[in-house]
PDB file of N, CA and C in Angstrom:
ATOM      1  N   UNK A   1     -21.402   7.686  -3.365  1.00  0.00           N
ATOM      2  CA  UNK A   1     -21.161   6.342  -2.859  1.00  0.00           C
ATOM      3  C   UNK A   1     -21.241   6.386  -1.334  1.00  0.00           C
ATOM      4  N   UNK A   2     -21.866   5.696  -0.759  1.00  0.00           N
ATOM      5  CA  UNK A   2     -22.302   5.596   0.344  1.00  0.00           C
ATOM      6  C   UNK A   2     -21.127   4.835   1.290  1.00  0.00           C
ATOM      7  N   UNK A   3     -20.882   5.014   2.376  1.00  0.00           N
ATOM      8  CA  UNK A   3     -19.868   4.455   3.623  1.00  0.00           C
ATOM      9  C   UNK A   3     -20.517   2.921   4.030  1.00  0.00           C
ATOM     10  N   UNK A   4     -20.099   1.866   3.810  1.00  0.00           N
ATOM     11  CA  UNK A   4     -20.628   0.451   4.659  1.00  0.00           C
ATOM     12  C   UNK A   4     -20.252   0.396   5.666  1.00  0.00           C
ATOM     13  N   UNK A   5     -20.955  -0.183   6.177  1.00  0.00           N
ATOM     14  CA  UNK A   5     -20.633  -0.814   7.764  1.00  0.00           C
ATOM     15  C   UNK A   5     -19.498  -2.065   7.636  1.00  0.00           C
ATOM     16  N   UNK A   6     -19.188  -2.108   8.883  1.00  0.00           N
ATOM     17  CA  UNK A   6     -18.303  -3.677   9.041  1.00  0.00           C
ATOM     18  C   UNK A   6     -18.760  -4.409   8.431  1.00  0.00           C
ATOM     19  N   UNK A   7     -20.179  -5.047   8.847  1.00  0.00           N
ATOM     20  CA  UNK A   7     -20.407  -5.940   8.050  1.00  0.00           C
ATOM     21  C   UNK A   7     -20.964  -6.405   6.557  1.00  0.00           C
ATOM     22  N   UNK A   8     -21.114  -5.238   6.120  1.00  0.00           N
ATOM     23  CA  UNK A   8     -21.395  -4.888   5.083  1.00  0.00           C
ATOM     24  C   UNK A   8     -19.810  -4.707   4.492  1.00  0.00           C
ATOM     25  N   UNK A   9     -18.950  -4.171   4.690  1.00  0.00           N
ATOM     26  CA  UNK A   9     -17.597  -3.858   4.308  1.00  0.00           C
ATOM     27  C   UNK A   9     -16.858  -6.019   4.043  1.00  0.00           C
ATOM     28  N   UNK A  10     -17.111  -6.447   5.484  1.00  0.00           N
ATOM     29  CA  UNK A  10     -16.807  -7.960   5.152  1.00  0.00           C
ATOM     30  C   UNK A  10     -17.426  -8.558   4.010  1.00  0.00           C
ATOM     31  N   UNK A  11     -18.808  -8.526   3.543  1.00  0.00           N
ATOM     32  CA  UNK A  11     -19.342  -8.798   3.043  1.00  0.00           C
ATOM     33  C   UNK A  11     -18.857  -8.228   1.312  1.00  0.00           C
ATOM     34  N   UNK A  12     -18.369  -7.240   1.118  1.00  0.00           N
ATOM     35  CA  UNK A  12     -18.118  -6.525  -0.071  1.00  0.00           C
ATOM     36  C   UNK A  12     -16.325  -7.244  -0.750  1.00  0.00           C
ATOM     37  N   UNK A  13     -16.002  -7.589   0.708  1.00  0.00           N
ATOM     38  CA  UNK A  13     -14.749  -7.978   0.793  1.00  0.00           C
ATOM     39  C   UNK A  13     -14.656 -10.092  -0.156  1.00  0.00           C
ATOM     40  N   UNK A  14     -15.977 -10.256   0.447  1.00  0.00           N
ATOM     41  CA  UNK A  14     -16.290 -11.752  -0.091  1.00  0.00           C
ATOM     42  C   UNK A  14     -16.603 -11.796  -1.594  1.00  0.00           C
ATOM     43  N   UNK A  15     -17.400 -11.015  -1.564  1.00  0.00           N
ATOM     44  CA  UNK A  15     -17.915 -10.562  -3.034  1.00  0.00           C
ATOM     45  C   UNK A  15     -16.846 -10.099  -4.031  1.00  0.00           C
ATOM     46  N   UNK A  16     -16.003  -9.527  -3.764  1.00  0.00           N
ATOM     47  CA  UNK A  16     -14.932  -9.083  -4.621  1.00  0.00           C
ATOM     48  C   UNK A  16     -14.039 -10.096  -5.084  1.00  0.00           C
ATOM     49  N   UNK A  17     -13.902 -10.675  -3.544  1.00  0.00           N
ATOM     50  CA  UNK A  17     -12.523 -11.871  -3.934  1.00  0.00           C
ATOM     51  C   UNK A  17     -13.461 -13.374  -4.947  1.00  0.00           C
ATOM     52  N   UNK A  18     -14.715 -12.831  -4.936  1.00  0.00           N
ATOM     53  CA  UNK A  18     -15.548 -14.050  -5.292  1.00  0.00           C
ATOM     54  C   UNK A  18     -15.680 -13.327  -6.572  1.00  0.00           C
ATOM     55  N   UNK A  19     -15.717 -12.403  -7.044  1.00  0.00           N
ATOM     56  CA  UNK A  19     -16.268 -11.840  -8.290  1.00  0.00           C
ATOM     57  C   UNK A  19     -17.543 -12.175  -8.596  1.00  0.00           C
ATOM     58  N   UNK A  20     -18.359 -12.639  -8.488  1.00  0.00           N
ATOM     59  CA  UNK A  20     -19.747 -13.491  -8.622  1.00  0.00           C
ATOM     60  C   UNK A  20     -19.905 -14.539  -8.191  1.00  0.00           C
ATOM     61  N   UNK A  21     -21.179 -14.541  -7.869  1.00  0.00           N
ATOM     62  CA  UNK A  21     -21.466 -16.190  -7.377  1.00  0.00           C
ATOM     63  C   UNK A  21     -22.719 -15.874  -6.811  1.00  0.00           C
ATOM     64  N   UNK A  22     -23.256 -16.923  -5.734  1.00  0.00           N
ATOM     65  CA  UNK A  22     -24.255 -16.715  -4.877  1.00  0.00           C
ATOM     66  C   UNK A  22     -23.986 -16.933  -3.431  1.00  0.00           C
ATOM     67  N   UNK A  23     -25.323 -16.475  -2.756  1.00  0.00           N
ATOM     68  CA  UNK A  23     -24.868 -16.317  -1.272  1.00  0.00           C
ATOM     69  C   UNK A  23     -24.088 -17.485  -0.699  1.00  0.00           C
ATOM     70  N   UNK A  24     -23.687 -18.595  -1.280  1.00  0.00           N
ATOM     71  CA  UNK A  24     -23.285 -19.804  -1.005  1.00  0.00           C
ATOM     72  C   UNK A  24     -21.622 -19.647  -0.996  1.00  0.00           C
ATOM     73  N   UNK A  25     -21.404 -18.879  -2.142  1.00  0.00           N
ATOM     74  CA  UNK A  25     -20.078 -18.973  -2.244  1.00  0.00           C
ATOM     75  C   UNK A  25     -19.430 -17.804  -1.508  1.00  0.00           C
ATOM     76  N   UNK A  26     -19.917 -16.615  -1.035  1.00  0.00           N
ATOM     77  CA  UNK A  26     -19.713 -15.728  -0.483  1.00  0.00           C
ATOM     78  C   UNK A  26     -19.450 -16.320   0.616  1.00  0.00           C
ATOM     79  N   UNK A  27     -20.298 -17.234   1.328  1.00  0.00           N
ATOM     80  CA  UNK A  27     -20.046 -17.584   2.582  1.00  0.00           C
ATOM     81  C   UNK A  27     -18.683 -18.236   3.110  1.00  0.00           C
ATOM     82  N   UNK A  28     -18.152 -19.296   1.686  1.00  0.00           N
ATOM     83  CA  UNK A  28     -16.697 -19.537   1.603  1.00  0.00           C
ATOM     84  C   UNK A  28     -15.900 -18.799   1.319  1.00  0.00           C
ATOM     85  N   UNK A  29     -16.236 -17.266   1.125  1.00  0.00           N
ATOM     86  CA  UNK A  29     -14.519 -16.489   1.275  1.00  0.00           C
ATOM     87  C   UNK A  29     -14.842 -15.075   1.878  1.00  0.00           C
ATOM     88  N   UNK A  30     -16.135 -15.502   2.882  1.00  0.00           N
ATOM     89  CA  UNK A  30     -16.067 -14.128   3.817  1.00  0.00           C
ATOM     90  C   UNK A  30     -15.217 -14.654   4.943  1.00  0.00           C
ATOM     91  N   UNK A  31     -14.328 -13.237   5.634  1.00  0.00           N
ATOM     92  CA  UNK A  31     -13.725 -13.327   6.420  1.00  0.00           C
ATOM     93  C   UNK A  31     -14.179 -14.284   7.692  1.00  0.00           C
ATOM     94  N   UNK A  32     -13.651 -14.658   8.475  1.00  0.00           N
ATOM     95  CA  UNK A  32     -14.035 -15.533   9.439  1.00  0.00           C
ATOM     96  C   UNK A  32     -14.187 -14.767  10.916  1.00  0.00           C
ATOM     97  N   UNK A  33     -14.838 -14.562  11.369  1.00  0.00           N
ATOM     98  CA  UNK A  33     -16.236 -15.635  11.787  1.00  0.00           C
ATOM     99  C   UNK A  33     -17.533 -14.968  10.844  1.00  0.00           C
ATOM    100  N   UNK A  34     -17.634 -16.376  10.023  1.00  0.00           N
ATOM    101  CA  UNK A  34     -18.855 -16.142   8.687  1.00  0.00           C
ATOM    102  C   UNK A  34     -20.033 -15.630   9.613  1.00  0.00           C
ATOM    103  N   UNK A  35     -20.873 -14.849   9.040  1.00  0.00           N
ATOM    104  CA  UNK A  35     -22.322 -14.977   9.528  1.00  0.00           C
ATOM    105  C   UNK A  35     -23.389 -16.385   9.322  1.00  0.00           C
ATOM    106  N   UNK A  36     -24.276 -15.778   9.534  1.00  0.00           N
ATOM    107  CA  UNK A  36     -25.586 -16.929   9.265  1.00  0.00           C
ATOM    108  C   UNK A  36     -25.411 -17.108   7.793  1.00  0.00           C
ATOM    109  N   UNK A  37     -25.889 -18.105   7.302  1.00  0.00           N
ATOM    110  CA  UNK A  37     -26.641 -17.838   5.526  1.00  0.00           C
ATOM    111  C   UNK A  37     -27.469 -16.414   5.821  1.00  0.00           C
ATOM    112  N   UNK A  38     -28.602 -16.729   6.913  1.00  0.00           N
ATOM    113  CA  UNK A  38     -29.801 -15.721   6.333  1.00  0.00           C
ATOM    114  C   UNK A  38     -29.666 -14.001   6.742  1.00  0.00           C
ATOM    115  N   UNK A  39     -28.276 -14.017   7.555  1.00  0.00           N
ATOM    116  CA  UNK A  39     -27.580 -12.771   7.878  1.00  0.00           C
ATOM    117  C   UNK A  39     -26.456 -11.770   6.285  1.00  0.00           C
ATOM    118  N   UNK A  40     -26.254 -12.996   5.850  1.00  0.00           N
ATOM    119  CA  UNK A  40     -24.856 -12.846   4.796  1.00  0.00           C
ATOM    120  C   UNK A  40     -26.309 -12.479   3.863  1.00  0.00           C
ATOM    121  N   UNK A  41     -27.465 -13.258   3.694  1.00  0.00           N
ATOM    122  CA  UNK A  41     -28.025 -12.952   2.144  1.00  0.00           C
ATOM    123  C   UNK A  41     -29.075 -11.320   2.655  1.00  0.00           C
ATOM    124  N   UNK A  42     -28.984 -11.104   3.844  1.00  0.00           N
ATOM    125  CA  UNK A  42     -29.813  -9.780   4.215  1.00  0.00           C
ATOM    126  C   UNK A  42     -29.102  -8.418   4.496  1.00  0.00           C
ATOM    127  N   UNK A  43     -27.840  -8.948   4.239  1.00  0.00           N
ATOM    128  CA  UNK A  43     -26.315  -7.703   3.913  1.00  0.00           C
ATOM    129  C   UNK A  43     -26.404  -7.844   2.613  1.00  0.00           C
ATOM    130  N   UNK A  44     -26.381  -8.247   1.988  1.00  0.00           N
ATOM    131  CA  UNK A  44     -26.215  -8.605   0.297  1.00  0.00           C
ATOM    132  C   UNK A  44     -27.473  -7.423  -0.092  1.00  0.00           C
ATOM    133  N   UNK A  45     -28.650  -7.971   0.641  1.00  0.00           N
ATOM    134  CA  UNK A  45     -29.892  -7.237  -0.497  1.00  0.00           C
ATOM    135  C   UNK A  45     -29.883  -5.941  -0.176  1.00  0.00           C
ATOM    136  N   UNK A  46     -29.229  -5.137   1.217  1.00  0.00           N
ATOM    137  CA  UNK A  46     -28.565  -3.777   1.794  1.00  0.00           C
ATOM    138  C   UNK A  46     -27.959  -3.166   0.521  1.00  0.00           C
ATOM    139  N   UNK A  47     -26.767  -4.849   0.081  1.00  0.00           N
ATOM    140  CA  UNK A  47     -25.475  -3.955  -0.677  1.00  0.00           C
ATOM    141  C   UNK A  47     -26.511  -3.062  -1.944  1.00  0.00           C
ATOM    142  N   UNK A  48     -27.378  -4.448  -2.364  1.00  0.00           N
ATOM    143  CA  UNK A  48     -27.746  -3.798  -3.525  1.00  0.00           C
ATOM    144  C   UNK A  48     -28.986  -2.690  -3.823  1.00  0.00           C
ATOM    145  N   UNK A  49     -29.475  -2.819  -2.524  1.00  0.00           N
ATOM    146  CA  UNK A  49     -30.392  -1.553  -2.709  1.00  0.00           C
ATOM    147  C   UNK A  49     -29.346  -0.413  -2.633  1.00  0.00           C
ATOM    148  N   UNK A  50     -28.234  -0.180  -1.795  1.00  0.00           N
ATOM    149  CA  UNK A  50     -27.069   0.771  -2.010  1.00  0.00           C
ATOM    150  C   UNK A  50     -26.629   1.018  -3.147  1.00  0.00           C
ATOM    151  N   UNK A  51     -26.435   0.025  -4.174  1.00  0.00           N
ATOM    152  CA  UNK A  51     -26.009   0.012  -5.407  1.00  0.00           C
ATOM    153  C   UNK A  51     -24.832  -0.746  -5.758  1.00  0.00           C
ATOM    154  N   UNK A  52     -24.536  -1.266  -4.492  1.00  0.00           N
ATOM    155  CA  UNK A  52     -22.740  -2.035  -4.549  1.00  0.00           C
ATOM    156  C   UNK A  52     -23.495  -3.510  -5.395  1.00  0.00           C
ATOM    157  N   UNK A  53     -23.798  -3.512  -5.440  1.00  0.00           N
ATOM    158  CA  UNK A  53     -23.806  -5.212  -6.166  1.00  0.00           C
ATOM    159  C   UNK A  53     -25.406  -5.483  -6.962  1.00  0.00           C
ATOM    160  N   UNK A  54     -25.510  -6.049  -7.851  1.00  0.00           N
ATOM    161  CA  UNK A  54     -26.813  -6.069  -9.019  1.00  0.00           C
ATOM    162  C   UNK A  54     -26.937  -7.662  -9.054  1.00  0.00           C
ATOM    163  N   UNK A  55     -28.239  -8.162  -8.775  1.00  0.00           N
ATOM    164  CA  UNK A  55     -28.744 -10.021  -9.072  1.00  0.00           C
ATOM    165  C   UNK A  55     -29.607 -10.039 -10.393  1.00  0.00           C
ATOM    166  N   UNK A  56     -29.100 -11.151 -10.624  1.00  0.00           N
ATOM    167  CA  UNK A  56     -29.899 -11.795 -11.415  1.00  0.00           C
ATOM    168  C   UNK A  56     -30.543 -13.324 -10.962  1.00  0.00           C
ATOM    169  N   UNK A  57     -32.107 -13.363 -11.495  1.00  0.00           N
ATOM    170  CA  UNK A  57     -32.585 -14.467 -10.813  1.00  0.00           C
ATOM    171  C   UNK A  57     -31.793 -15.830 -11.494  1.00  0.00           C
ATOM    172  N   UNK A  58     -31.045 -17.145 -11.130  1.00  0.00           N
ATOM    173  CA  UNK A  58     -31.130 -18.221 -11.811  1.00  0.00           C
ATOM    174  C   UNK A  58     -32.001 -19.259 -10.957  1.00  0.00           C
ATOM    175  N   UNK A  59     -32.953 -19.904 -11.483  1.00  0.00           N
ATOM    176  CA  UNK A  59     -33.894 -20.389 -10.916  1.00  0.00           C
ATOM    177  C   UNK A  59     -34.443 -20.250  -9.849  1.00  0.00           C
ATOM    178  N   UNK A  60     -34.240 -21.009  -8.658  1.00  0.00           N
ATOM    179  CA  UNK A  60     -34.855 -20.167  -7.296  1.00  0.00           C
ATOM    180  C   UNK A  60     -33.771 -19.339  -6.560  1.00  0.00           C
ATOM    181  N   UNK A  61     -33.247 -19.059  -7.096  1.00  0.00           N
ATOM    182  CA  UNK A  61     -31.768 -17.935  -6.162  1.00  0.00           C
ATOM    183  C   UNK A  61     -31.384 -16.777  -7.251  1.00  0.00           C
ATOM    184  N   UNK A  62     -30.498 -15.982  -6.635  1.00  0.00           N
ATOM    185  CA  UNK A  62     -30.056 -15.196  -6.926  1.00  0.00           C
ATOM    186  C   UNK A  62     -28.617 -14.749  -7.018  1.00  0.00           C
ATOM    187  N   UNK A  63     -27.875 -14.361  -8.400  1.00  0.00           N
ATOM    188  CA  UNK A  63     -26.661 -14.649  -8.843  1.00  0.00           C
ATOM    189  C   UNK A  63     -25.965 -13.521  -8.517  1.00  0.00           C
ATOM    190  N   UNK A  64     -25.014 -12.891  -7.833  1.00  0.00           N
ATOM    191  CA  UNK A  64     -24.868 -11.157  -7.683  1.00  0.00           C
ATOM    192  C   UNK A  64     -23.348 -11.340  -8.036  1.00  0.00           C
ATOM    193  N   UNK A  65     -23.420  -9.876  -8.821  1.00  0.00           N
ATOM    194  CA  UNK A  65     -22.266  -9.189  -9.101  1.00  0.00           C
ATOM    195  C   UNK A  65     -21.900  -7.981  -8.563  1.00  0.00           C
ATOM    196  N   UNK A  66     -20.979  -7.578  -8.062  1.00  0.00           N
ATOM    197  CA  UNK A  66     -20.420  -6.732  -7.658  1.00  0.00           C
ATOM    198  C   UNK A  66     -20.459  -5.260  -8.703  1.00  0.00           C
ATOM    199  N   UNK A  67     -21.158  -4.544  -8.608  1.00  0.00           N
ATOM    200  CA  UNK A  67     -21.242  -3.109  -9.010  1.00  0.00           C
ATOM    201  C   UNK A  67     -20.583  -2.378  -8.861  1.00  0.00           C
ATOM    202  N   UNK A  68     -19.755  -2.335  -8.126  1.00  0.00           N
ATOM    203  CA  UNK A  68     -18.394  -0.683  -7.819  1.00  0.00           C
ATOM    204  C   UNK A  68     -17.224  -1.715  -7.339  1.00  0.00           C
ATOM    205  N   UNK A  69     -16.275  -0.934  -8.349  1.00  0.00           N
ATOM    206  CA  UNK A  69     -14.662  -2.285  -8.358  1.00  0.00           C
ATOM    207  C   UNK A  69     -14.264  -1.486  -6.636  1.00  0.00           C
ATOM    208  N   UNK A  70     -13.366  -3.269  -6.155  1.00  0.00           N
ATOM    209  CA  UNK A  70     -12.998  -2.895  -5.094  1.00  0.00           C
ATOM    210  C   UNK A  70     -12.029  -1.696  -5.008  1.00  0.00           C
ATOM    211  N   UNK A  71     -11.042  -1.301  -5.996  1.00  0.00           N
ATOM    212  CA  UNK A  71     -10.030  -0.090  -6.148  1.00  0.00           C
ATOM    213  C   UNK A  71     -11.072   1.106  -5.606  1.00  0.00           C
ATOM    214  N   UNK A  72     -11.713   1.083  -6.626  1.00  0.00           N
ATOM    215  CA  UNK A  72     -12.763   2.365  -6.706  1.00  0.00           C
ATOM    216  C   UNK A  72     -13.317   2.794  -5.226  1.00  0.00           C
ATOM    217  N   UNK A  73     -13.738   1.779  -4.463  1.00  0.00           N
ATOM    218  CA  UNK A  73     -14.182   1.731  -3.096  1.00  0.00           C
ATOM    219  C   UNK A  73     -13.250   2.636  -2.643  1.00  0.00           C
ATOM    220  N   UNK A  74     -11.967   1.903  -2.017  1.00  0.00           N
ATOM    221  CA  UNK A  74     -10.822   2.145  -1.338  1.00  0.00           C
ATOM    222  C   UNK A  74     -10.140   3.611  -1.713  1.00  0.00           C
ATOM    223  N   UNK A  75     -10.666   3.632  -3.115  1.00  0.00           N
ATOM    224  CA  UNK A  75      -9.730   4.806  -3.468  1.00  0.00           C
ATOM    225  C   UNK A  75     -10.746   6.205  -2.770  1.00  0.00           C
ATOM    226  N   UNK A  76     -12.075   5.463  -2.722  1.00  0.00           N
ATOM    227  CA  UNK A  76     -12.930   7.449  -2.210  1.00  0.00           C
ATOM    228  C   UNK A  76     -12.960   7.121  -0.428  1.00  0.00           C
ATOM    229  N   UNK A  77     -12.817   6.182   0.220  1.00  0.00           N
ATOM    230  CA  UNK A  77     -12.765   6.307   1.585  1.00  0.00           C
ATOM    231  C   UNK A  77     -11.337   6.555   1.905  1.00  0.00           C
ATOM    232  N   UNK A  78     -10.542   5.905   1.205  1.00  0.00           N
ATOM    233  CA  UNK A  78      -8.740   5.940   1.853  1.00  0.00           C
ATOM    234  C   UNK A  78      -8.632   7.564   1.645  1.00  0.00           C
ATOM    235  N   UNK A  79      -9.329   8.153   0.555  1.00  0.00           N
ATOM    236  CA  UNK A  79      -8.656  10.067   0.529  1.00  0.00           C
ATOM    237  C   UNK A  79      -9.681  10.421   1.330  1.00  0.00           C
ATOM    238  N   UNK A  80     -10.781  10.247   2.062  1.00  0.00           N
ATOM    239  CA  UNK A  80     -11.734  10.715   2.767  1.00  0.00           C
ATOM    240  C   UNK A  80     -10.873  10.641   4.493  1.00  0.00           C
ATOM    241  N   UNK A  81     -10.700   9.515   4.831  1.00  0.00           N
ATOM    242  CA  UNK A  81     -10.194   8.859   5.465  1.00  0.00           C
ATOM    243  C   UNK A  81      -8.430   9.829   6.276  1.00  0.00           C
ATOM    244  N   UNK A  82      -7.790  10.165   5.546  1.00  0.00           N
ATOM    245  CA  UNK A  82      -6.863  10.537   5.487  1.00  0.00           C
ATOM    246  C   UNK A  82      -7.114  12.645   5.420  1.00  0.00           C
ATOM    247  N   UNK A  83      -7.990  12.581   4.734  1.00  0.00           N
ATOM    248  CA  UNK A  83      -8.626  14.474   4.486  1.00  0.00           C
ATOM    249  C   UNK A  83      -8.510  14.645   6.336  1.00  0.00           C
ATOM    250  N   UNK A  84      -9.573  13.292   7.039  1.00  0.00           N
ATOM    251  CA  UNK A  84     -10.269  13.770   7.869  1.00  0.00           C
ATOM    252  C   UNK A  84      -9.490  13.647   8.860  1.00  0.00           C
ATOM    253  N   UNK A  85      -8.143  12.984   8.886  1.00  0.00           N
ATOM    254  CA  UNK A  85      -7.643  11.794  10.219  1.00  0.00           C
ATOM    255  C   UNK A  85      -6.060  12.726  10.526  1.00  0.00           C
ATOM    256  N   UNK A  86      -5.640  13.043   9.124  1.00  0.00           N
ATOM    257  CA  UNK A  86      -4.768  13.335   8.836  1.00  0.00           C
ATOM    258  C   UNK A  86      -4.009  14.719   8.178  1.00  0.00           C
ATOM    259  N   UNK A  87      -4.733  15.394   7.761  1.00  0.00           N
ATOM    260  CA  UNK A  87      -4.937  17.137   7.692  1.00  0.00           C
ATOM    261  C   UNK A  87      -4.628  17.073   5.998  1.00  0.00           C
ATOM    262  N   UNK A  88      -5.133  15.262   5.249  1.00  0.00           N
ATOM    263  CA  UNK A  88      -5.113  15.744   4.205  1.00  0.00           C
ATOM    264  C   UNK A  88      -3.512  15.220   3.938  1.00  0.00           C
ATOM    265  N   UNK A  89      -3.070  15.009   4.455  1.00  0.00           N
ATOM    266  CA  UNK A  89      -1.223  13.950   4.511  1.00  0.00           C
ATOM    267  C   UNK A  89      -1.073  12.975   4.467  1.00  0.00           C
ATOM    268  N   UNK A  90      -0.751  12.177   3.376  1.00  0.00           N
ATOM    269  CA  UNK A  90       0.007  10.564   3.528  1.00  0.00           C
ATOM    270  C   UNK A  90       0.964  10.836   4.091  1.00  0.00           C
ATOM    271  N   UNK A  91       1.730  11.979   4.124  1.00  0.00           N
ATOM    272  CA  UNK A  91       3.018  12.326   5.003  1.00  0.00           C
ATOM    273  C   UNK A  91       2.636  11.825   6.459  1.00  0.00           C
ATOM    274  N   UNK A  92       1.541  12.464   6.946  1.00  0.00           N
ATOM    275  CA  UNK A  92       1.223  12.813   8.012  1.00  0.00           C
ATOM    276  C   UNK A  92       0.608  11.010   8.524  1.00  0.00           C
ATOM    277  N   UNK A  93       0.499  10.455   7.915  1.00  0.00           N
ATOM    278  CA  UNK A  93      -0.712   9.277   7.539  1.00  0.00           C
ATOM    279  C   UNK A  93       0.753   8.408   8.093  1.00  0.00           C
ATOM    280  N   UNK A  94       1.680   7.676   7.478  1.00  0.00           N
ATOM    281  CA  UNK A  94       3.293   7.182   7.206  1.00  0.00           C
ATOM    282  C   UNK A  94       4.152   7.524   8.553  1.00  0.00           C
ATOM    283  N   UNK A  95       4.136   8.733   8.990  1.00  0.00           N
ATOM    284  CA  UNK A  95       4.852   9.063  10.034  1.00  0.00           C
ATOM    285  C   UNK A  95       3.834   8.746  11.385  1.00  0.00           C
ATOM    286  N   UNK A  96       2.942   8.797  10.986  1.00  0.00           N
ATOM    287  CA  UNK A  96       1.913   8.002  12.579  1.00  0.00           C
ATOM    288  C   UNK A  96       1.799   6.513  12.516  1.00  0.00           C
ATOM    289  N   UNK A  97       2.185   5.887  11.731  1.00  0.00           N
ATOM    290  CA  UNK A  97       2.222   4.385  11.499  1.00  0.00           C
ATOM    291  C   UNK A  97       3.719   3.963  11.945  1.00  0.00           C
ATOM    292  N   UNK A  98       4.930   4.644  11.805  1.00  0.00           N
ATOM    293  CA  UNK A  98       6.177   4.755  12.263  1.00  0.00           C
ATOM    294  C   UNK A  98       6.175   4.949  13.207  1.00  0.00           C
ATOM    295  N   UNK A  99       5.577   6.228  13.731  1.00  0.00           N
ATOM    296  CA  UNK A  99       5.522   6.585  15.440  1.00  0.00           C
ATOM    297  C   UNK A  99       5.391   5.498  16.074  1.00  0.00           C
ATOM    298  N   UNK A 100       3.919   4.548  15.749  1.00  0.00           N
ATOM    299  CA  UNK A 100       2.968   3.612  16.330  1.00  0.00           C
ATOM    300  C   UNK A 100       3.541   2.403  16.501  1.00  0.00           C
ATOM    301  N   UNK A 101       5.048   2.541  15.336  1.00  0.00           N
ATOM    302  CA  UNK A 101       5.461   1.175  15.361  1.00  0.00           C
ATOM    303  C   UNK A 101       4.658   0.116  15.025  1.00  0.00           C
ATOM    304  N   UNK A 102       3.961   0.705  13.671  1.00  0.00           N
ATOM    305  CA  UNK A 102       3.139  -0.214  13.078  1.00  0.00           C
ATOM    306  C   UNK A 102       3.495  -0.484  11.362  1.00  0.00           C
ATOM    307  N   UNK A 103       4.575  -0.031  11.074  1.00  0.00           N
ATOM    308  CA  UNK A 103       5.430   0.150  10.091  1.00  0.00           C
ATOM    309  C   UNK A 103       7.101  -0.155  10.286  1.00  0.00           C
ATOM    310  N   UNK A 104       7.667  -1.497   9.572  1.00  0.00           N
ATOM    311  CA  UNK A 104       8.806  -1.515  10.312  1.00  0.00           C
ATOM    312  C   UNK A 104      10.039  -0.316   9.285  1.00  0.00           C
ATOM    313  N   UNK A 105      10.819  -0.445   9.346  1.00  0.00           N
ATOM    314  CA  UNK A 105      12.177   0.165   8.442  1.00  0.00           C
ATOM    315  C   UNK A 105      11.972  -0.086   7.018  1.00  0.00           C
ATOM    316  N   UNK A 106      12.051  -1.664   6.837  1.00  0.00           N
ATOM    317  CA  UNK A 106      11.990  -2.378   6.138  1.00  0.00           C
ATOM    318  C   UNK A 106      10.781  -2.475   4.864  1.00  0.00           C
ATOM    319  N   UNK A 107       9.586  -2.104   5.728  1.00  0.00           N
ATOM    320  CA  UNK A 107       8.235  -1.830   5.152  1.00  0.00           C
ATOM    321  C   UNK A 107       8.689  -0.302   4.369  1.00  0.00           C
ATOM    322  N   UNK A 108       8.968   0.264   5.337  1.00  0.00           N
ATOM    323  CA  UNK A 108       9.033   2.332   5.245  1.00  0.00           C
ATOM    324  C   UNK A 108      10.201   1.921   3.645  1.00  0.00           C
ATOM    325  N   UNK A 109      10.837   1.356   3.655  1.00  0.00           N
ATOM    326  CA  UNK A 109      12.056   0.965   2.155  1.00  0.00           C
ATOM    327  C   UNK A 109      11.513   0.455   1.553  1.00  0.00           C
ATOM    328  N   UNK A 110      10.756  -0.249   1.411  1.00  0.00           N
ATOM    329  CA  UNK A 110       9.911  -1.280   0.213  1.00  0.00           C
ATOM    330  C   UNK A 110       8.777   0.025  -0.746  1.00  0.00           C
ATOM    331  N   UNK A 111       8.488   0.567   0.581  1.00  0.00           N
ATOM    332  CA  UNK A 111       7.383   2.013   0.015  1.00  0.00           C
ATOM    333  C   UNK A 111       8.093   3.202  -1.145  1.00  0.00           C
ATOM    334  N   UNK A 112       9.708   3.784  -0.290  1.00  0.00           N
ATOM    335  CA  UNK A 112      10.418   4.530  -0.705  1.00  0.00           C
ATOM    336  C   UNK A 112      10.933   3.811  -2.451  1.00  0.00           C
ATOM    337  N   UNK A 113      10.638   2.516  -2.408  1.00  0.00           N
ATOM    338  CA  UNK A 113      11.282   2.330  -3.548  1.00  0.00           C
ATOM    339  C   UNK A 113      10.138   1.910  -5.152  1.00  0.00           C
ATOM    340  N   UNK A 114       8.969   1.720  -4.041  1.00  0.00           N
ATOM    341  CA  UNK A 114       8.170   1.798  -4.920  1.00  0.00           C
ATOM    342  C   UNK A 114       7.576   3.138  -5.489  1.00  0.00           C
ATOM    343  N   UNK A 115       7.815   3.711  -4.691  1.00  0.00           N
ATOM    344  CA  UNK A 115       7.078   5.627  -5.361  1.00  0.00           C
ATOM    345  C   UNK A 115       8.520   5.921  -5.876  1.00  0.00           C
ATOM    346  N   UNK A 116       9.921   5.647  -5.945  1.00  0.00           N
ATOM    347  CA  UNK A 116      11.009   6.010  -7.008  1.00  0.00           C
ATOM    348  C   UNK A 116      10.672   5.334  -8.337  1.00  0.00           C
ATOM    349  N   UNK A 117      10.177   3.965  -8.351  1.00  0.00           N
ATOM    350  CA  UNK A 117       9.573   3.288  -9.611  1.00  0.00           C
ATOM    351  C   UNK A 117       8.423   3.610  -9.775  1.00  0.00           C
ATOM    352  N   UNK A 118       7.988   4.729  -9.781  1.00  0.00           N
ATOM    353  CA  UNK A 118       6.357   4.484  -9.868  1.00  0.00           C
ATOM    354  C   UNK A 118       5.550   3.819  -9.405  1.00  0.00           C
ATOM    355  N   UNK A 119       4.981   3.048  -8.949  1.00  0.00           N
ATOM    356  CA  UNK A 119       4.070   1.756  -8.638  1.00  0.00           C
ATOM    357  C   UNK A 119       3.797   2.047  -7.588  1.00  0.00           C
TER     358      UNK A 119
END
């Protein structure tokens, strides 16, 4: 699985929360500031020569579905991500977000209580 770019990553981000549709509807739930139409449908035909997303023709357009679930994404860059940033530590990952003061107390307890419940 290949690494996207930003805008390709925004774009994957529209598509997901859209589950299908066409370049039309993508354009209503890509992040803001949208691209062009003819920018959003020339990231799209990227995604799918990559393999992230598969069309089908309905009359003169093209209907796309999303090919690799968003979990699946997140789950091979977030351990890539963390191997490389982080020596391989969510420990290490958690305590630099605390340092940074980008994690409050409150957040750091909501976490602690969800890995005691599982979830």
């Amino acid at each position: 699985m290949e690494k996207l770019t930003q805008q390709e990553e925004a774009a994957m981000l529209a598509i997901w929360k859209t589950e299908k549709g066409f370049v039309k509807d993508f354009l209503e739930n890509h992040p803001a500031p949208a691209p062009p139409y003819t920018t959003l449908a020339s990231t799209i035909k990227n995604l799918e020569k990559k393999g992230y997303v598969e069309s089908r023709k309905v009359g003169n357009v093209y209907e796309y579905t999303p090919v690799i679930a968003e979990v699946t994404y997140k789950n091979k860059f977030m351990n890539g991500f963390v191997k490389d940033y982080f020596e391989n530590s969510y420990k290490e990952l958690v305590s630099f977000f605390a340092k940074e003061k980008k994690i409050s107390p409150e957040e750091l307890k909501e976490i602690i209580k969800m890995i005691e419940n599982g979830k």
